[in-house]
Structure formats: C-alpha cells, structure tokens
C-alpha atoms as a PDB file:
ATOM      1  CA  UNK A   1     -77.169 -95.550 167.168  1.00  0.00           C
ATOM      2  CA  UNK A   2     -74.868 -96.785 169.141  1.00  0.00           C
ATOM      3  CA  UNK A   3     -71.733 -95.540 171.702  1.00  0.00           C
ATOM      4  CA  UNK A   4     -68.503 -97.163 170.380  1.00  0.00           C
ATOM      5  CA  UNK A   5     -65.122 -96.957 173.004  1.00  0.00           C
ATOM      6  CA  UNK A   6     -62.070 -98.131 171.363  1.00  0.00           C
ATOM      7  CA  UNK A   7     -58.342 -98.228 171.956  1.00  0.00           C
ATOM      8  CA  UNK A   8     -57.061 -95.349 169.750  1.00  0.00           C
ATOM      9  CA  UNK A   9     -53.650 -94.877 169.521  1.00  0.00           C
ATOM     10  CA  UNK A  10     -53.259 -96.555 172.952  1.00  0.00           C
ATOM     11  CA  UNK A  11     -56.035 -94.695 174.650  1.00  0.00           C
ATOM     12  CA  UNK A  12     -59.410 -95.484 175.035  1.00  0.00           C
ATOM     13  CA  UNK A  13     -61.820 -93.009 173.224  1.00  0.00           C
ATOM     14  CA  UNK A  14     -65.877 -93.032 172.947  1.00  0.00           C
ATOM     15  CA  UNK A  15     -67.771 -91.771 169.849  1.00  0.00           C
ATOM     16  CA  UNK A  16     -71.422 -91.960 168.608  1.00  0.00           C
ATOM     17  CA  UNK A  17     -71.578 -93.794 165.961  1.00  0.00           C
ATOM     18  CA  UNK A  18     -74.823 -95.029 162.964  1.00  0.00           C
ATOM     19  CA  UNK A  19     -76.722 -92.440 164.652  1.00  0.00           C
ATOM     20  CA  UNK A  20     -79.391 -93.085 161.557  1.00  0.00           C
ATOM     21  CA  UNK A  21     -80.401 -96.068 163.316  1.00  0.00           C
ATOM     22  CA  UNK A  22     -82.413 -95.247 165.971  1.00  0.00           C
ATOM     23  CA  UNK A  23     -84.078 -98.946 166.954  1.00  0.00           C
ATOM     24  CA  UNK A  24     -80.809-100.327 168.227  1.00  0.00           C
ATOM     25  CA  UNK A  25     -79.264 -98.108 171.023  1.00  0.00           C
ATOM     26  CA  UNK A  26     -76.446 -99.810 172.636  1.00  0.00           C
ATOM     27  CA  UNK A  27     -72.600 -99.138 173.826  1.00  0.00           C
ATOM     28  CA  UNK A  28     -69.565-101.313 172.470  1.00  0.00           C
ATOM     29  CA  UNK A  29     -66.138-101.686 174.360  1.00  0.00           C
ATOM     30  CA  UNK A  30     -63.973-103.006 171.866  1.00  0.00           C
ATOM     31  CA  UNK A  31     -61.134-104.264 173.209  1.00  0.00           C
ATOM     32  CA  UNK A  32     -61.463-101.830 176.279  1.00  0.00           C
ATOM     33  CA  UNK A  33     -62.015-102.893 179.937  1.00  0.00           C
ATOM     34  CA  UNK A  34     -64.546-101.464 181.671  1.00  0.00           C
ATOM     35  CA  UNK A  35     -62.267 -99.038 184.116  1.00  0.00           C
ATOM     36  CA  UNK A  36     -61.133 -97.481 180.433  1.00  0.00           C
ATOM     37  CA  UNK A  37     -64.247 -97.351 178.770  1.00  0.00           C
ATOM     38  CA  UNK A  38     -66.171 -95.271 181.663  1.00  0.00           C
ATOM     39  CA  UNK A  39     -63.105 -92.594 181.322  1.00  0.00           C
ATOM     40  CA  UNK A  40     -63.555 -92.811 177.818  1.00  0.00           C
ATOM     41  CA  UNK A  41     -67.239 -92.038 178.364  1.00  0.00           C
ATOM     42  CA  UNK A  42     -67.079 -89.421 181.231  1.00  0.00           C
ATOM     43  CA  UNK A  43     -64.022 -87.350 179.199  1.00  0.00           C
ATOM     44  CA  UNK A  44     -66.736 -87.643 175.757  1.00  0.00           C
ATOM     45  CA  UNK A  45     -69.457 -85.884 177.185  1.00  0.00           C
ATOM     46  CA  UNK A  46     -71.211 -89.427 176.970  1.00  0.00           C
ATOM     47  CA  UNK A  47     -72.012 -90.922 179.808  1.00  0.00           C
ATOM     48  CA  UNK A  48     -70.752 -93.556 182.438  1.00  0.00           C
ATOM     49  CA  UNK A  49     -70.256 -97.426 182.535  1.00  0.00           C
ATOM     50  CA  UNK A  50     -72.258 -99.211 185.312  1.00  0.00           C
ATOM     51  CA  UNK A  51     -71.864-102.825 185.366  1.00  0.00           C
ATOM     52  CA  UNK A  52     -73.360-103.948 182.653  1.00  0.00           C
ATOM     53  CA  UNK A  53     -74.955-100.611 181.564  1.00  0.00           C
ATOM     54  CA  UNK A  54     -74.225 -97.744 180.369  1.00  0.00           C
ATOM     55  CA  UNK A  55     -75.927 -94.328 181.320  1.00  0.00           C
ATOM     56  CA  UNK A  56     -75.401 -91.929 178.221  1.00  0.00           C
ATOM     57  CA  UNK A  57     -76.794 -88.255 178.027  1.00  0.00           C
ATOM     58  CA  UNK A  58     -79.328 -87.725 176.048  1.00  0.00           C
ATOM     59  CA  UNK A  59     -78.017 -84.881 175.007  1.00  0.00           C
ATOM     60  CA  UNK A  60     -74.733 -85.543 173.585  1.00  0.00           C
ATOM     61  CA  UNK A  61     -76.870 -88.544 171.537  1.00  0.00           C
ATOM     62  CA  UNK A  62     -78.958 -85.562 170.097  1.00  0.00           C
ATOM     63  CA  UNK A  63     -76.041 -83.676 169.434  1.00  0.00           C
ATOM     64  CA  UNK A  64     -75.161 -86.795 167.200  1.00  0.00           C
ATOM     65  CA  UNK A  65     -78.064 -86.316 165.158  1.00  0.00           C
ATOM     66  CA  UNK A  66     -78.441 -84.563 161.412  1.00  0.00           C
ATOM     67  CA  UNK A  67     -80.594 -81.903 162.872  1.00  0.00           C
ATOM     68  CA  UNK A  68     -83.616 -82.553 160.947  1.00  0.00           C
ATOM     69  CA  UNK A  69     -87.000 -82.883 162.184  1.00  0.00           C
ATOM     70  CA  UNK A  70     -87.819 -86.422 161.014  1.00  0.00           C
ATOM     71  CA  UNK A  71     -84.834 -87.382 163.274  1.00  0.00           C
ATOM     72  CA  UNK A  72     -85.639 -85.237 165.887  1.00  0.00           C
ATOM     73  CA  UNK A  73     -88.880 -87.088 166.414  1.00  0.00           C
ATOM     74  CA  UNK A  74     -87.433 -90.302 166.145  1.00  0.00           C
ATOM     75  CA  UNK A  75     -84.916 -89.712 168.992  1.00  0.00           C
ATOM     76  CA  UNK A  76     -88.052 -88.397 171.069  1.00  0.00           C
ATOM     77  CA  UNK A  77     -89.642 -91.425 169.892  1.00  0.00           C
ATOM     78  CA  UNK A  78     -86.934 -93.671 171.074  1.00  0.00           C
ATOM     79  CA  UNK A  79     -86.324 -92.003 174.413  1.00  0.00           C
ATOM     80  CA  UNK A  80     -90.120 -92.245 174.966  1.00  0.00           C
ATOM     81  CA  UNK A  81     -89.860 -95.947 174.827  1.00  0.00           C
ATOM     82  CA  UNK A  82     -87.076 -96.179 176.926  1.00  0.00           C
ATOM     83  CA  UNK A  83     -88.604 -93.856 179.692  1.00  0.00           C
ATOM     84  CA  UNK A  84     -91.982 -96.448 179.035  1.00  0.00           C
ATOM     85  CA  UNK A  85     -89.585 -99.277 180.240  1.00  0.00           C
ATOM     86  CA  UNK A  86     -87.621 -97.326 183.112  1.00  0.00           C
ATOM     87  CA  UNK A  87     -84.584 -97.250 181.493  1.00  0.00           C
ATOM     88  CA  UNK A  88     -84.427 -93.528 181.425  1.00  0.00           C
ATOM     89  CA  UNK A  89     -83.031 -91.183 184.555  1.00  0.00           C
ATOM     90  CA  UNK A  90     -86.177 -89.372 186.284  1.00  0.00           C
ATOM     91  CA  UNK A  91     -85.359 -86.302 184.857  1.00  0.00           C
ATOM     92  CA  UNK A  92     -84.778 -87.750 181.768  1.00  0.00           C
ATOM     93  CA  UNK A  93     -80.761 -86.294 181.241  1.00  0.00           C
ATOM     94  CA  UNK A  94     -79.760 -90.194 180.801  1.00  0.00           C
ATOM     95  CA  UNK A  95     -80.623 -93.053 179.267  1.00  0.00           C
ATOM     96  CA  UNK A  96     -79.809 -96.695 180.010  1.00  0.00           C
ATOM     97  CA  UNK A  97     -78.081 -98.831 177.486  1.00  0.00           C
ATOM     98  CA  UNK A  98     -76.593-102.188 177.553  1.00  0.00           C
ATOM     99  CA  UNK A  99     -73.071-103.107 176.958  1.00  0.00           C
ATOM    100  CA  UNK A 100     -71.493-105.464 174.361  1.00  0.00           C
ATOM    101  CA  UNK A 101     -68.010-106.345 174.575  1.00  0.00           C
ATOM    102  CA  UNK A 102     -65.872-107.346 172.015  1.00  0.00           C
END
C-alpha cells in the first residue's frame, strides 16, 4: 500500500494505491514538490507531508481496503508494527511513512 501524489491535469492529487500489499507502506511524490504534495494530502483526507515523512490517517488507509476480514487483520497487523517502532501518533489516528520522490 502505498500514498501516490501526482500532477493531474496540472494539479497535484493524492490517492491510495496497491492497497493488497500491506508490507510496503510508503508515500510517492511524483513529479510534485513537497508544498503541493502536503495540499494534495490534507484536501484527500490523507494525511500531511513532514520533511521527509509523511503522517497518513489510518483511517482513510482502511477505507482503502476490500473490506474483508483477512485484510482487516493485516492492516491491524501492520499498524501494530508500526506503533512497535514509534512510528504511529499516540492515539494511533496517524501513521508515519517515508517519502520517495520521483
């Protein structure tokens, strides 16, 4: 799973995207600078840009998700590691996620 931003029709947009793939959370700024991609992120629903981080919500990620059960628990599963390496908020509304820029 990842958070893509991308210049779309000359304006900078953020999706979820692979959300299957729940070993390799990350965001991507393709093509973006950063000032774009945390609008991008903030008008999504997605999170914010911070330095080289991102902080999504957790909850828009889930939204992402097929619904199922067996990807239900491996979203909890993933956020559990993250929290287990402090790159979740306290409450647990975010989670921390580098940035790769292309």
């Amino acid at each position: 799973m990842f958070v893509l931003v991308a210049e779309d029709d000359g304006e900078a947009r953020a999706s979820v995207e692979d959300p299957g793939n729940l070993r390799q959370l990350h965001a991507e700024f393709r093509g973006v600078n950063d000032d774009a991609a945390d609008a991008a992120l903030a008008a999504a629903g997605l999170g914010r840009a911070d330095g080289d981080h991102a902080w999504l919500d957790a909850g828009a990620l889930r939204a992402a998700g097929d619904g199922s059960a067996a990807w239900a628990a491996g979203f909890d599963g993933m956020l559990a590691y993250a929290a287990s390496k402090g790159w979740t908020s306290a409450d647990g509304t975010r989670v921390r996620a580098h940035i790769v820029r292309s």
